[in-house]
PDB file of N, CA and C in Angstrom:
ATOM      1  N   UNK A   1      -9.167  -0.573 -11.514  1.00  0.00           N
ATOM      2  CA  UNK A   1      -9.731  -0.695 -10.187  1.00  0.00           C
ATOM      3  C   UNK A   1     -10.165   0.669  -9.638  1.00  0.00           C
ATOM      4  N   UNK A   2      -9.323   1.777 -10.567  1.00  0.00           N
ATOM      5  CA  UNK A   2     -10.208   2.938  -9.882  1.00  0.00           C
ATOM      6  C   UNK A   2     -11.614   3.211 -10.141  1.00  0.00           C
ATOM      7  N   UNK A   3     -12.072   4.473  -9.556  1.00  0.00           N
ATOM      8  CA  UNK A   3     -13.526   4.903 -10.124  1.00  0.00           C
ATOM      9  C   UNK A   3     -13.705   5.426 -11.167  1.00  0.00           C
ATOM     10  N   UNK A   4     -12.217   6.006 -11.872  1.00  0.00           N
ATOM     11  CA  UNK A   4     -12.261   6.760 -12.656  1.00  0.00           C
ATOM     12  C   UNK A   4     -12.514   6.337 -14.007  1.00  0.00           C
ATOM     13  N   UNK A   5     -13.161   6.265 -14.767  1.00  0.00           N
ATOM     14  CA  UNK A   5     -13.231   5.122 -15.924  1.00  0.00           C
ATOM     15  C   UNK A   5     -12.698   5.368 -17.450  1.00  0.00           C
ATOM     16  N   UNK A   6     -11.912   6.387 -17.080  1.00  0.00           N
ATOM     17  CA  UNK A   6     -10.971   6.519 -18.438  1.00  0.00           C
ATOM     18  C   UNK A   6      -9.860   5.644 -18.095  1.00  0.00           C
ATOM     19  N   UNK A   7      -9.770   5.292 -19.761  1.00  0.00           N
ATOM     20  CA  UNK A   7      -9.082   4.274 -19.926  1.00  0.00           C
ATOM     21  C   UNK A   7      -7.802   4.194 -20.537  1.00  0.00           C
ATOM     22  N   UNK A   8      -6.919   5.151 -20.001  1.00  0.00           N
ATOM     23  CA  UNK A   8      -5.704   5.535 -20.683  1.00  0.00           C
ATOM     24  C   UNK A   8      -4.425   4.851 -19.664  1.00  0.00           C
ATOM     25  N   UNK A   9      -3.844   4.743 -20.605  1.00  0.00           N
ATOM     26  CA  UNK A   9      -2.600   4.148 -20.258  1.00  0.00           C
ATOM     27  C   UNK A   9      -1.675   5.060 -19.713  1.00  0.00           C
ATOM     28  N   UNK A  10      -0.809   4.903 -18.702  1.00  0.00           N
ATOM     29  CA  UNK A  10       0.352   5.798 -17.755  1.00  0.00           C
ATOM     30  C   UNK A  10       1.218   5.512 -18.674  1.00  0.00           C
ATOM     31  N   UNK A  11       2.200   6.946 -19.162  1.00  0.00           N
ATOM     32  CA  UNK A  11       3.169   7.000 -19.517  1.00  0.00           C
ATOM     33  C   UNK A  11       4.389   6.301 -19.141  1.00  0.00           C
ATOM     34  N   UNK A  12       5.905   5.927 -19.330  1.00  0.00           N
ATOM     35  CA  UNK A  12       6.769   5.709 -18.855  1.00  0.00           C
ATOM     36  C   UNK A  12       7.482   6.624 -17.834  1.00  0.00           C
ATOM     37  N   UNK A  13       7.237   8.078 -18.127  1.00  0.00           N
ATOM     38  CA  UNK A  13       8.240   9.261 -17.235  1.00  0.00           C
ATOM     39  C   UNK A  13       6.700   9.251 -16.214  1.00  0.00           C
ATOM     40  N   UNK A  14       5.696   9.128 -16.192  1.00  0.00           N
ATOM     41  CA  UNK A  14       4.712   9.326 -15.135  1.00  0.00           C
ATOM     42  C   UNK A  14       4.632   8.165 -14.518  1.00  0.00           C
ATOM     43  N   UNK A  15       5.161   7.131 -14.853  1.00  0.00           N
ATOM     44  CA  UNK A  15       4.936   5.944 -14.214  1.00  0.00           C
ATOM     45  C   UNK A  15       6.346   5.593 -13.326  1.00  0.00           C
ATOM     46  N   UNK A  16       7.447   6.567 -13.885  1.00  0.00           N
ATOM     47  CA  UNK A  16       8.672   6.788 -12.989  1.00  0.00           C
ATOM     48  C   UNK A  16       8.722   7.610 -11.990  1.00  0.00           C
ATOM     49  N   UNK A  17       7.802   9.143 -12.255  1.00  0.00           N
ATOM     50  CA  UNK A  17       7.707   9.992 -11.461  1.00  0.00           C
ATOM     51  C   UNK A  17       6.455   9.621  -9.912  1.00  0.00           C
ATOM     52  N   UNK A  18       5.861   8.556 -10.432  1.00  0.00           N
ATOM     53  CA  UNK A  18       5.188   8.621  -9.201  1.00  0.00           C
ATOM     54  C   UNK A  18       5.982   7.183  -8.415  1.00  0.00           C
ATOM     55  N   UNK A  19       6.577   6.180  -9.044  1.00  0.00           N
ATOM     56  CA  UNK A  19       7.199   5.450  -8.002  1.00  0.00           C
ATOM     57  C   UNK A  19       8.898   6.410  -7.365  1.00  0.00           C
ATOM     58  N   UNK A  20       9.004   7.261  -7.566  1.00  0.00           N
ATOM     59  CA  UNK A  20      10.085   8.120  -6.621  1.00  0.00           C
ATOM     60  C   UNK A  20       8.995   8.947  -6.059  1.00  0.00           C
ATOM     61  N   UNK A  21       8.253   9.254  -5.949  1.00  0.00           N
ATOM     62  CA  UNK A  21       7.396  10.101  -4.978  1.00  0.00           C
ATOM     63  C   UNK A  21       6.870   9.262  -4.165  1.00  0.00           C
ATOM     64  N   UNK A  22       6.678   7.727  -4.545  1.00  0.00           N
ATOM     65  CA  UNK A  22       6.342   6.801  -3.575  1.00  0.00           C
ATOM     66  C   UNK A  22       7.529   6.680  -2.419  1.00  0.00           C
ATOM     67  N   UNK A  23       8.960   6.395  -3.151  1.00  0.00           N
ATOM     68  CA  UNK A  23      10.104   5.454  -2.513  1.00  0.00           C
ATOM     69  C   UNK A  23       9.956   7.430  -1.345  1.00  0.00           C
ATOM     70  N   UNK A  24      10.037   8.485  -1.760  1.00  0.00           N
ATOM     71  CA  UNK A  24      10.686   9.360  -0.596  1.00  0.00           C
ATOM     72  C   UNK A  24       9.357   9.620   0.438  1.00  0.00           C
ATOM     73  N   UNK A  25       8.262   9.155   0.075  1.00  0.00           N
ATOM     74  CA  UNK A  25       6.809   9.337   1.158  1.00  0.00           C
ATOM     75  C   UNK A  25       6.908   8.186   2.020  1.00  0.00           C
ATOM     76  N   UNK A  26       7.682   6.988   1.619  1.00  0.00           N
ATOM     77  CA  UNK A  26       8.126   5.768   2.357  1.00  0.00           C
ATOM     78  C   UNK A  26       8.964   5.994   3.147  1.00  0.00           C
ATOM     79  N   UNK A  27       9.846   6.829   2.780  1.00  0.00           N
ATOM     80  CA  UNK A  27      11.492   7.101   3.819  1.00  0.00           C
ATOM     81  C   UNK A  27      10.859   8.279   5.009  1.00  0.00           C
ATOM     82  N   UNK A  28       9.788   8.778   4.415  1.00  0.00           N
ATOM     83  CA  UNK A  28       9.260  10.127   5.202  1.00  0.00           C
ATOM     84  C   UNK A  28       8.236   8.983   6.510  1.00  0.00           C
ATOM     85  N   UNK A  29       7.508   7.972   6.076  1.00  0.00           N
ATOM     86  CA  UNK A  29       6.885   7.699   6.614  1.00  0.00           C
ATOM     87  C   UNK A  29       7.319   6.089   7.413  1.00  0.00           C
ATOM     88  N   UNK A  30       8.760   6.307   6.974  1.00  0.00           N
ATOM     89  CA  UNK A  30       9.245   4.479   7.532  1.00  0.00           C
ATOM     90  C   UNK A  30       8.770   4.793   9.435  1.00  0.00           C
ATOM     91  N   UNK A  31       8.751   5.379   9.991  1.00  0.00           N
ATOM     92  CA  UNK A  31       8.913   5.000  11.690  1.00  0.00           C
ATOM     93  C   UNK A  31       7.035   4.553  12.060  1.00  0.00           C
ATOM     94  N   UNK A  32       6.199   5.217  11.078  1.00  0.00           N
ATOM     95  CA  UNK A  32       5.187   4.655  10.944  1.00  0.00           C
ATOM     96  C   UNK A  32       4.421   3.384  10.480  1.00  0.00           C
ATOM     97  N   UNK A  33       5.254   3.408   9.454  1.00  0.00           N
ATOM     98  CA  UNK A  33       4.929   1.948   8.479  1.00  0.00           C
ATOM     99  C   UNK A  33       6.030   0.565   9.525  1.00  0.00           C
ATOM    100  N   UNK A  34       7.049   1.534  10.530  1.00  0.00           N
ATOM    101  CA  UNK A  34       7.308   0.069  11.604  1.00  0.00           C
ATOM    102  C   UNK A  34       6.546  -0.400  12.274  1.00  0.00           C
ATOM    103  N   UNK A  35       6.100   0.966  12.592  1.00  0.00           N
ATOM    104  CA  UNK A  35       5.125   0.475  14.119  1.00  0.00           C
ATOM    105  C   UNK A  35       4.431   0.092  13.661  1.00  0.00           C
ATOM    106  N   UNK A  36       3.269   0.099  12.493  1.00  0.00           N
ATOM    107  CA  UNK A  36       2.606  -0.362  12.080  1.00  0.00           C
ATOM    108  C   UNK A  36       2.620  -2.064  11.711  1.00  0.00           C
ATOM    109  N   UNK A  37       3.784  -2.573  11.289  1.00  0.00           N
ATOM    110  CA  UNK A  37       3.838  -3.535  10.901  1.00  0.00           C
ATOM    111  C   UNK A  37       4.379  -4.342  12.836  1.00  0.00           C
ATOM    112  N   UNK A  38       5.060  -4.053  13.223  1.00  0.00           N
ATOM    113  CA  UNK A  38       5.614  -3.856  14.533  1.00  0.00           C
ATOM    114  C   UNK A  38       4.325  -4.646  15.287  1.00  0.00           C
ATOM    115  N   UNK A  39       2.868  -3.394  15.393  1.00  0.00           N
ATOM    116  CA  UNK A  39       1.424  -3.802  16.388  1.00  0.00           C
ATOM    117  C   UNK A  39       1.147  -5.108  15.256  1.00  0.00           C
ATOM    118  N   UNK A  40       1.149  -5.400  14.431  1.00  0.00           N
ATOM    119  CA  UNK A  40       0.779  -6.339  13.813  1.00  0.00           C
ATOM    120  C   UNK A  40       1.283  -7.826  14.555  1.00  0.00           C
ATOM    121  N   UNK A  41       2.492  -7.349  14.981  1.00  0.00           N
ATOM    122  CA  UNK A  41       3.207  -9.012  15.233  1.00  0.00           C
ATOM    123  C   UNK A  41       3.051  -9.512  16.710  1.00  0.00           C
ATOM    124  N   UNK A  42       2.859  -8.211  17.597  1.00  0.00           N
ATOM    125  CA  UNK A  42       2.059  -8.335  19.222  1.00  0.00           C
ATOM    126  C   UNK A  42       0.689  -7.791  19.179  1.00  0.00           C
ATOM    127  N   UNK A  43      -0.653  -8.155  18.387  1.00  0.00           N
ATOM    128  CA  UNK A  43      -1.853  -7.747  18.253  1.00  0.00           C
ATOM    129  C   UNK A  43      -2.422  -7.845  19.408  1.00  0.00           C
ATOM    130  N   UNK A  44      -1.974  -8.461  20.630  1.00  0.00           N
ATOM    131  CA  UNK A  44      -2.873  -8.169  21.722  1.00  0.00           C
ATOM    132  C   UNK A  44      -2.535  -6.721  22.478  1.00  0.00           C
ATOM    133  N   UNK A  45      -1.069  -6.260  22.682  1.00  0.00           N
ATOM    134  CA  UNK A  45      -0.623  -5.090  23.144  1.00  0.00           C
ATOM    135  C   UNK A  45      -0.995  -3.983  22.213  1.00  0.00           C
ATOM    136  N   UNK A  46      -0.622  -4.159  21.247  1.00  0.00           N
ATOM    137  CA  UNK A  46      -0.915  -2.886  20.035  1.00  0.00           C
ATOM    138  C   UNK A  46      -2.084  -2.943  18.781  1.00  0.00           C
ATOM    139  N   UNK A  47      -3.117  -3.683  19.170  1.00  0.00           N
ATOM    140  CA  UNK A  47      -4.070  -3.741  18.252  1.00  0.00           C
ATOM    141  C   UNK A  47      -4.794  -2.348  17.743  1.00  0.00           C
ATOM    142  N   UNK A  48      -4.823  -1.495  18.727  1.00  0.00           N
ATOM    143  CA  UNK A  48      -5.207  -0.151  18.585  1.00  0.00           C
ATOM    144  C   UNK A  48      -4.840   0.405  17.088  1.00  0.00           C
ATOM    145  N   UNK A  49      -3.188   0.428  17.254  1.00  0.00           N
ATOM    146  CA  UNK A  49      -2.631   0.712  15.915  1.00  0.00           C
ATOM    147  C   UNK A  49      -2.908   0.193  14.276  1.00  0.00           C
ATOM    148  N   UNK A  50      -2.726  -1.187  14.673  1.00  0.00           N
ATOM    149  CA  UNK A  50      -3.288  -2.199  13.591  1.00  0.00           C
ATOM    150  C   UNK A  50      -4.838  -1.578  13.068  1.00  0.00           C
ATOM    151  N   UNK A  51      -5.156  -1.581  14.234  1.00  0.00           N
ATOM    152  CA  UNK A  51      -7.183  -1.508  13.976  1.00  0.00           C
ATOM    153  C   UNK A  51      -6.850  -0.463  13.036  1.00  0.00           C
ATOM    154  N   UNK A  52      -6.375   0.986  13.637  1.00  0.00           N
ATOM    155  CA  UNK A  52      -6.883   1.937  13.226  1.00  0.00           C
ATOM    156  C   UNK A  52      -6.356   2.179  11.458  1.00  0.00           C
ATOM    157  N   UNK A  53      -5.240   1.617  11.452  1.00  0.00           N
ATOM    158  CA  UNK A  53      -4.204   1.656  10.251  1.00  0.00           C
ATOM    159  C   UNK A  53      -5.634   0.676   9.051  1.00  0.00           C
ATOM    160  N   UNK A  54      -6.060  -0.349   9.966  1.00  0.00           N
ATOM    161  CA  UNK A  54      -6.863  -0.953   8.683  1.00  0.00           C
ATOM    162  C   UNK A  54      -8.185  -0.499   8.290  1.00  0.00           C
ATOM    163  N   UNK A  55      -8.488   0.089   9.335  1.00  0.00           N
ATOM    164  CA  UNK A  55      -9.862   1.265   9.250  1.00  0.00           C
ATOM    165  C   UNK A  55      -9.507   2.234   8.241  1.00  0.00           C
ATOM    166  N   UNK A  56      -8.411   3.094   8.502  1.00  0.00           N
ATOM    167  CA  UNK A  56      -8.296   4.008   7.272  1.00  0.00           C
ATOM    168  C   UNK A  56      -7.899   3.343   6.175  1.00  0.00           C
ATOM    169  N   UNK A  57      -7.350   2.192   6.157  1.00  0.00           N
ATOM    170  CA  UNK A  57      -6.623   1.819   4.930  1.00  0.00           C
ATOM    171  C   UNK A  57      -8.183   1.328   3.444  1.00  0.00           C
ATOM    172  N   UNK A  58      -9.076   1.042   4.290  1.00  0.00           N
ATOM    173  CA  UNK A  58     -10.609   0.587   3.770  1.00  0.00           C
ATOM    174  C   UNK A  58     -11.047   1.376   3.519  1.00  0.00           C
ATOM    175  N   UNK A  59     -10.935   2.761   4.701  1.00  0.00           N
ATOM    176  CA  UNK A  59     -12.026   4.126   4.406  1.00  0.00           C
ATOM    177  C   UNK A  59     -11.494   4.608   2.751  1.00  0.00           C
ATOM    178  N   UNK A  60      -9.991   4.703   2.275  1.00  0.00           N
ATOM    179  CA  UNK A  60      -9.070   5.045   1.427  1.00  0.00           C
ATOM    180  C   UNK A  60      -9.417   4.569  -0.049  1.00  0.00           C
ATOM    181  N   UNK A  61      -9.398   3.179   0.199  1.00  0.00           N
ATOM    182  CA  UNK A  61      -9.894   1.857  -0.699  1.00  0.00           C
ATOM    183  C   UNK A  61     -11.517   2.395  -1.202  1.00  0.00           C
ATOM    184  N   UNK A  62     -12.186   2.491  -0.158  1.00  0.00           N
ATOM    185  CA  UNK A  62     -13.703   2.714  -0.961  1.00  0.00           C
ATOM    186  C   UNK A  62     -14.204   4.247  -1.021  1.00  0.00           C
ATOM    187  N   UNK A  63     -13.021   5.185  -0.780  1.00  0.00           N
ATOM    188  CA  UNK A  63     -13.144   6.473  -1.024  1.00  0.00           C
ATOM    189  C   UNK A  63     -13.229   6.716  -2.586  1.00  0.00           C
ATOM    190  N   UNK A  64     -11.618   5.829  -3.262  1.00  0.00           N
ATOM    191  CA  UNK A  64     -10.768   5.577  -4.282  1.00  0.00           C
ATOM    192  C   UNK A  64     -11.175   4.850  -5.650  1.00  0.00           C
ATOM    193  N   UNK A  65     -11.617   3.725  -5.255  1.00  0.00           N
ATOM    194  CA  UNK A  65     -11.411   2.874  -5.794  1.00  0.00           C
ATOM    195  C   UNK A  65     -13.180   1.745  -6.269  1.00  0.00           C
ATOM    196  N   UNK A  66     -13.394   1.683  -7.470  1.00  0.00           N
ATOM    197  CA  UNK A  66     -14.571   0.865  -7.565  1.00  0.00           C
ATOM    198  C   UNK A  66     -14.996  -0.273  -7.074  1.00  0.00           C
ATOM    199  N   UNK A  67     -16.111   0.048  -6.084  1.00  0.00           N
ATOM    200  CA  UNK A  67     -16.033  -1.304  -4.777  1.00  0.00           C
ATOM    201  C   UNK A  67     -17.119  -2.606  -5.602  1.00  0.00           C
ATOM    202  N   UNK A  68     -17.251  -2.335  -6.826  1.00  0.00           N
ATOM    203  CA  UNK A  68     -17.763  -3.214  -7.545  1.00  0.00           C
ATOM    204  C   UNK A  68     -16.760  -3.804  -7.988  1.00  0.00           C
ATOM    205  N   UNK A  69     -15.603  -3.818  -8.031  1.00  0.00           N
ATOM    206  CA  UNK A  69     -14.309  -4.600  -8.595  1.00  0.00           C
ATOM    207  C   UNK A  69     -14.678  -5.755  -7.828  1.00  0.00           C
ATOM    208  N   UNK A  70     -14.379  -7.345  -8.318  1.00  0.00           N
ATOM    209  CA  UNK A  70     -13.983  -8.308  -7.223  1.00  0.00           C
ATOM    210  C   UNK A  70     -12.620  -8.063  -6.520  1.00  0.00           C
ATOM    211  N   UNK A  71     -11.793  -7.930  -7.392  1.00  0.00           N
ATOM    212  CA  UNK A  71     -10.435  -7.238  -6.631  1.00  0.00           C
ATOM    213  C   UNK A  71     -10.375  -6.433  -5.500  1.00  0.00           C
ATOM    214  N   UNK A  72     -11.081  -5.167  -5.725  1.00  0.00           N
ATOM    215  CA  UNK A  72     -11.436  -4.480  -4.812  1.00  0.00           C
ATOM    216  C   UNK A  72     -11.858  -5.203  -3.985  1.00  0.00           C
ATOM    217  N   UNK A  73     -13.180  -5.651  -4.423  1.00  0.00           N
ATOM    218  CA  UNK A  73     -13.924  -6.447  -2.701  1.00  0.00           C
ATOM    219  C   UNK A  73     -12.882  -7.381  -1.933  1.00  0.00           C
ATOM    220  N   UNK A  74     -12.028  -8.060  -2.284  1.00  0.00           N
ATOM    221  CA  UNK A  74     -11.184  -8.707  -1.802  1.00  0.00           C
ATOM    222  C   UNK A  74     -10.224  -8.089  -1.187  1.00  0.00           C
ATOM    223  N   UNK A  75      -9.459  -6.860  -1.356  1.00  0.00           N
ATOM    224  CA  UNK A  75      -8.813  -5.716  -0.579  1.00  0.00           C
ATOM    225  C   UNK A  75      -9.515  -5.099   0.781  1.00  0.00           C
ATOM    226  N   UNK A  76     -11.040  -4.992   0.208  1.00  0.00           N
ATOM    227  CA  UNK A  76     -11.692  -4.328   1.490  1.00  0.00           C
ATOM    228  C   UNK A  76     -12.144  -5.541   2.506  1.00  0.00           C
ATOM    229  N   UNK A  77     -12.312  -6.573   2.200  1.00  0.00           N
ATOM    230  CA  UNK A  77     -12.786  -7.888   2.642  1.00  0.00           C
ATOM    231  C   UNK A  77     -12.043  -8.284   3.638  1.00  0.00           C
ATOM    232  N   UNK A  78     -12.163  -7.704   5.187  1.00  0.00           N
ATOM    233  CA  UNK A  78     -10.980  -7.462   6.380  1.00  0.00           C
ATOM    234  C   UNK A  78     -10.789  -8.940   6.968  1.00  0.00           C
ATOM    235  N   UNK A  79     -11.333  -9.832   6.407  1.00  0.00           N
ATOM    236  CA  UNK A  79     -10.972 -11.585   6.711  1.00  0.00           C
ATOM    237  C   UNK A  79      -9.720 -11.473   5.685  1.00  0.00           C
ATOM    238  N   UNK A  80      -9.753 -11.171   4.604  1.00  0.00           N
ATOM    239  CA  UNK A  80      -8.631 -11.892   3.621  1.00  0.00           C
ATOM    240  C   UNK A  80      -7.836 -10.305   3.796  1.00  0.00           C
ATOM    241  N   UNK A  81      -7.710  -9.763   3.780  1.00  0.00           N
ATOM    242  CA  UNK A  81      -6.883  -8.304   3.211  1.00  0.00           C
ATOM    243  C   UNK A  81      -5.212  -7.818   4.518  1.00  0.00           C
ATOM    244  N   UNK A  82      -5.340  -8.729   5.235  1.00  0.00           N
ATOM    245  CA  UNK A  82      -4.604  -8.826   6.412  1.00  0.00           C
ATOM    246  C   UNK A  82      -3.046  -9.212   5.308  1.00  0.00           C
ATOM    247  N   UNK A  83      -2.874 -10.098   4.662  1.00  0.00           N
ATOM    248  CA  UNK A  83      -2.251 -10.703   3.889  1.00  0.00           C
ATOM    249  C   UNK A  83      -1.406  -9.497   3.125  1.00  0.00           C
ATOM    250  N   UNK A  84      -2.559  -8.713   2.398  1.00  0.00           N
ATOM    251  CA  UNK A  84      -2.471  -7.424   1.389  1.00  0.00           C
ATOM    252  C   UNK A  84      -1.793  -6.283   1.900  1.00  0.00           C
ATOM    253  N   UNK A  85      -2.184  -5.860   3.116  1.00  0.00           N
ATOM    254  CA  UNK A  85      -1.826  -4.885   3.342  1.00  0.00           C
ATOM    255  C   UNK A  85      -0.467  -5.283   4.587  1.00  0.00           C
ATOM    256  N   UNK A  86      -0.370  -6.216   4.743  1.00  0.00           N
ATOM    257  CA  UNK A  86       1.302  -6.302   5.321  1.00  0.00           C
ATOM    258  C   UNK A  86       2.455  -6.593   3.899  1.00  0.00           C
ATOM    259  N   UNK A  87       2.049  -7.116   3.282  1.00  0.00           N
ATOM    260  CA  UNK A  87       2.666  -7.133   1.748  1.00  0.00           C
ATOM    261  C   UNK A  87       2.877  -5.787   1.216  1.00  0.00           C
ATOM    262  N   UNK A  88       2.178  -4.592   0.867  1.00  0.00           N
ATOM    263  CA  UNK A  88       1.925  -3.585   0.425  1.00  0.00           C
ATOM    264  C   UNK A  88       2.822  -3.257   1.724  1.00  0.00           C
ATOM    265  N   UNK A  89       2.773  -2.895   2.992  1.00  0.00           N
ATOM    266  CA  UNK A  89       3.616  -2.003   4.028  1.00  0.00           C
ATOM    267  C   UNK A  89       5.017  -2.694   4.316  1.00  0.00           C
ATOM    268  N   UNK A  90       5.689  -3.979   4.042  1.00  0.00           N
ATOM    269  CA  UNK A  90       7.338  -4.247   3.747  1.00  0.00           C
ATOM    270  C   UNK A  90       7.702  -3.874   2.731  1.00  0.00           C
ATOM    271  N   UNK A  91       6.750  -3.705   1.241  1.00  0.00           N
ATOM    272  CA  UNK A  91       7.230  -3.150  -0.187  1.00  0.00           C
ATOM    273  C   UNK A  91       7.861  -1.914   0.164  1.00  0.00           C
ATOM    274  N   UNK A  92       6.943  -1.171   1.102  1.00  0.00           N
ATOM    275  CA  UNK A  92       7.149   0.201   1.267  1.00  0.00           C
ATOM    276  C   UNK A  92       8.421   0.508   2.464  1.00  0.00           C
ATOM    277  N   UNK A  93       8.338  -0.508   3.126  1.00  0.00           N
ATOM    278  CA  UNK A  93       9.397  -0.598   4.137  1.00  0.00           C
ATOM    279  C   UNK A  93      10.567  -1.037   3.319  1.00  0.00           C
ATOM    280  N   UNK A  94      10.556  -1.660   2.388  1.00  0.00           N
ATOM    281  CA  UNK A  94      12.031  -1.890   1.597  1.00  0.00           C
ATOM    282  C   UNK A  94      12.709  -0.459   0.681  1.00  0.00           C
ATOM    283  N   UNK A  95      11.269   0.043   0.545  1.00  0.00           N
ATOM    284  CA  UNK A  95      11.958   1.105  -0.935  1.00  0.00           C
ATOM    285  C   UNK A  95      12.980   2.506   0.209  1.00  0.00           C
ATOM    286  N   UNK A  96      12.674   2.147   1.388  1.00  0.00           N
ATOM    287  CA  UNK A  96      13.815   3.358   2.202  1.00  0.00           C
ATOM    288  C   UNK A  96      15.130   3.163   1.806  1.00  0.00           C
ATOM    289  N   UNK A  97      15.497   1.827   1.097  1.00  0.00           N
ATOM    290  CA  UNK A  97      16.953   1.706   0.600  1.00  0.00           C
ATOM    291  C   UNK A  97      17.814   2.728   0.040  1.00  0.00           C
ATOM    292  N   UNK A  98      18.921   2.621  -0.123  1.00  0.00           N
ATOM    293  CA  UNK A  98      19.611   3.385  -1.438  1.00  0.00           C
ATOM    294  C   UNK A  98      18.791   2.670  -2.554  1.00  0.00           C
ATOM    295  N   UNK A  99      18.332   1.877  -2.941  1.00  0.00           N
ATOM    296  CA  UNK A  99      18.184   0.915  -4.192  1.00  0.00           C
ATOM    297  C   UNK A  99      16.710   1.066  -4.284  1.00  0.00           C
ATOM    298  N   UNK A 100      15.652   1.443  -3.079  1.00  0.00           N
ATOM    299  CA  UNK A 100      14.491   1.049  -2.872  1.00  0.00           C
ATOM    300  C   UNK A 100      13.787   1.830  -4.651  1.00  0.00           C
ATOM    301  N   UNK A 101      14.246   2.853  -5.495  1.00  0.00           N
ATOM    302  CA  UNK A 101      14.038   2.929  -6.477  1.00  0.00           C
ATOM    303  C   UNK A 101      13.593   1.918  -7.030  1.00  0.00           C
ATOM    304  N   UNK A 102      14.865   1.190  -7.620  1.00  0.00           N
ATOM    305  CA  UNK A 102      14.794   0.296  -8.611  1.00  0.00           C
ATOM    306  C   UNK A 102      13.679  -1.039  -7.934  1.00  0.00           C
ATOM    307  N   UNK A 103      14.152  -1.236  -6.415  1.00  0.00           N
ATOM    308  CA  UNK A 103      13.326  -2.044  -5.797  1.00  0.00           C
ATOM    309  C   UNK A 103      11.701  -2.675  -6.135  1.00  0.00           C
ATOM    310  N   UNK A 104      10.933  -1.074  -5.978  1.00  0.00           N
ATOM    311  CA  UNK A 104       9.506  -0.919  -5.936  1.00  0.00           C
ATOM    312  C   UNK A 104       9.286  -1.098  -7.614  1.00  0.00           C
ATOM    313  N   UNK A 105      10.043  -0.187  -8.321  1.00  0.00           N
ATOM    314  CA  UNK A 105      10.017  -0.729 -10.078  1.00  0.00           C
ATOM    315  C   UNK A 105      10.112  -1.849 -10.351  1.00  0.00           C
ATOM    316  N   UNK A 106      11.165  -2.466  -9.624  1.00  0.00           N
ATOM    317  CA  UNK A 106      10.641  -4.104 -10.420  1.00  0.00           C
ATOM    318  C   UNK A 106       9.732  -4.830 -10.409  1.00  0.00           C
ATOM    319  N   UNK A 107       9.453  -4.675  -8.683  1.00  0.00           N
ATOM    320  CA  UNK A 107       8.162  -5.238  -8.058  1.00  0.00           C
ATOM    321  C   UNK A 107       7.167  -5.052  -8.853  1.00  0.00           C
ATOM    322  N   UNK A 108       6.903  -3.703  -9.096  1.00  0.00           N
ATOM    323  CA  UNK A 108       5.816  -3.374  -9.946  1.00  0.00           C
ATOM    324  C   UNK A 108       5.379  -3.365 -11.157  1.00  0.00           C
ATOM    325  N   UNK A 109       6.992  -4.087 -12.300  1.00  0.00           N
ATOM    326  CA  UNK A 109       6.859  -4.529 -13.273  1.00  0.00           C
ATOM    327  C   UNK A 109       6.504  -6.116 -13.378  1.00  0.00           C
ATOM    328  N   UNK A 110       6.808  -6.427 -12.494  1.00  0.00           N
ATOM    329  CA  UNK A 110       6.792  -8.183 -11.900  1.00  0.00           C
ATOM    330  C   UNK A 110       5.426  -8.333 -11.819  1.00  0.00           C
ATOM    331  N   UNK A 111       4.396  -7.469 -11.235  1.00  0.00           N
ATOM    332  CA  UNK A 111       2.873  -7.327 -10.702  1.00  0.00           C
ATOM    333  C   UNK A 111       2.308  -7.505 -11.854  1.00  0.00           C
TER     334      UNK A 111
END
């Protein structure tokens, strides 16, 4: 799904090292990823937040990522992607655990 079009496979120690750089950017960023999920559930008081969180979250997506994917288009596709990106921000809200390690690894072996 990226732009990048080499086609190599992630190691096991690189594919460990970036989900612990995920789980401690999650613990760094949990009071954000509340509120965030938080304006989501009163969208008339805090839509501001929501908006802006899904504005960058798209700008990110088609900075990143090949917007010729159908996948992709379906991520950036702000009718359906509401779904995606509250899914993607409790993953991240769970890995603040003691456990959230192993947490996000399974998830992501499960994917």
């Amino acid at each position: 799904m990226r732009k990048s079009y080499v086609n190599n496979n992630i190691k096991i120690n690189e594919f460990d090292a970036l989900i612990k750089i995920t789980v401690e950017m999650s613990k760094y960023l949990y009071p954000y990823i509340r509120e965030i999920l938080k304006s989501k559930e009163d969208i008339k008081e805090n839509s501001k937040i929501w908006n802006d969180f899904n504005k960058r979250f798209i700008e990110l997506i088609k900075e990143r990522f090949n917007v010729d994917s159908i996948r992709v288009k379906k991520i950036i596709n702000q009718t359906e992607n509401g779904e995606i990106i509250i899914k993607s921000l409790l993953i991240l809200s769970f890995c603040i655990s003691n456990q959230g390690y192993q947490k996000l690894k399974d998830f992501l072996y499960d994917f």
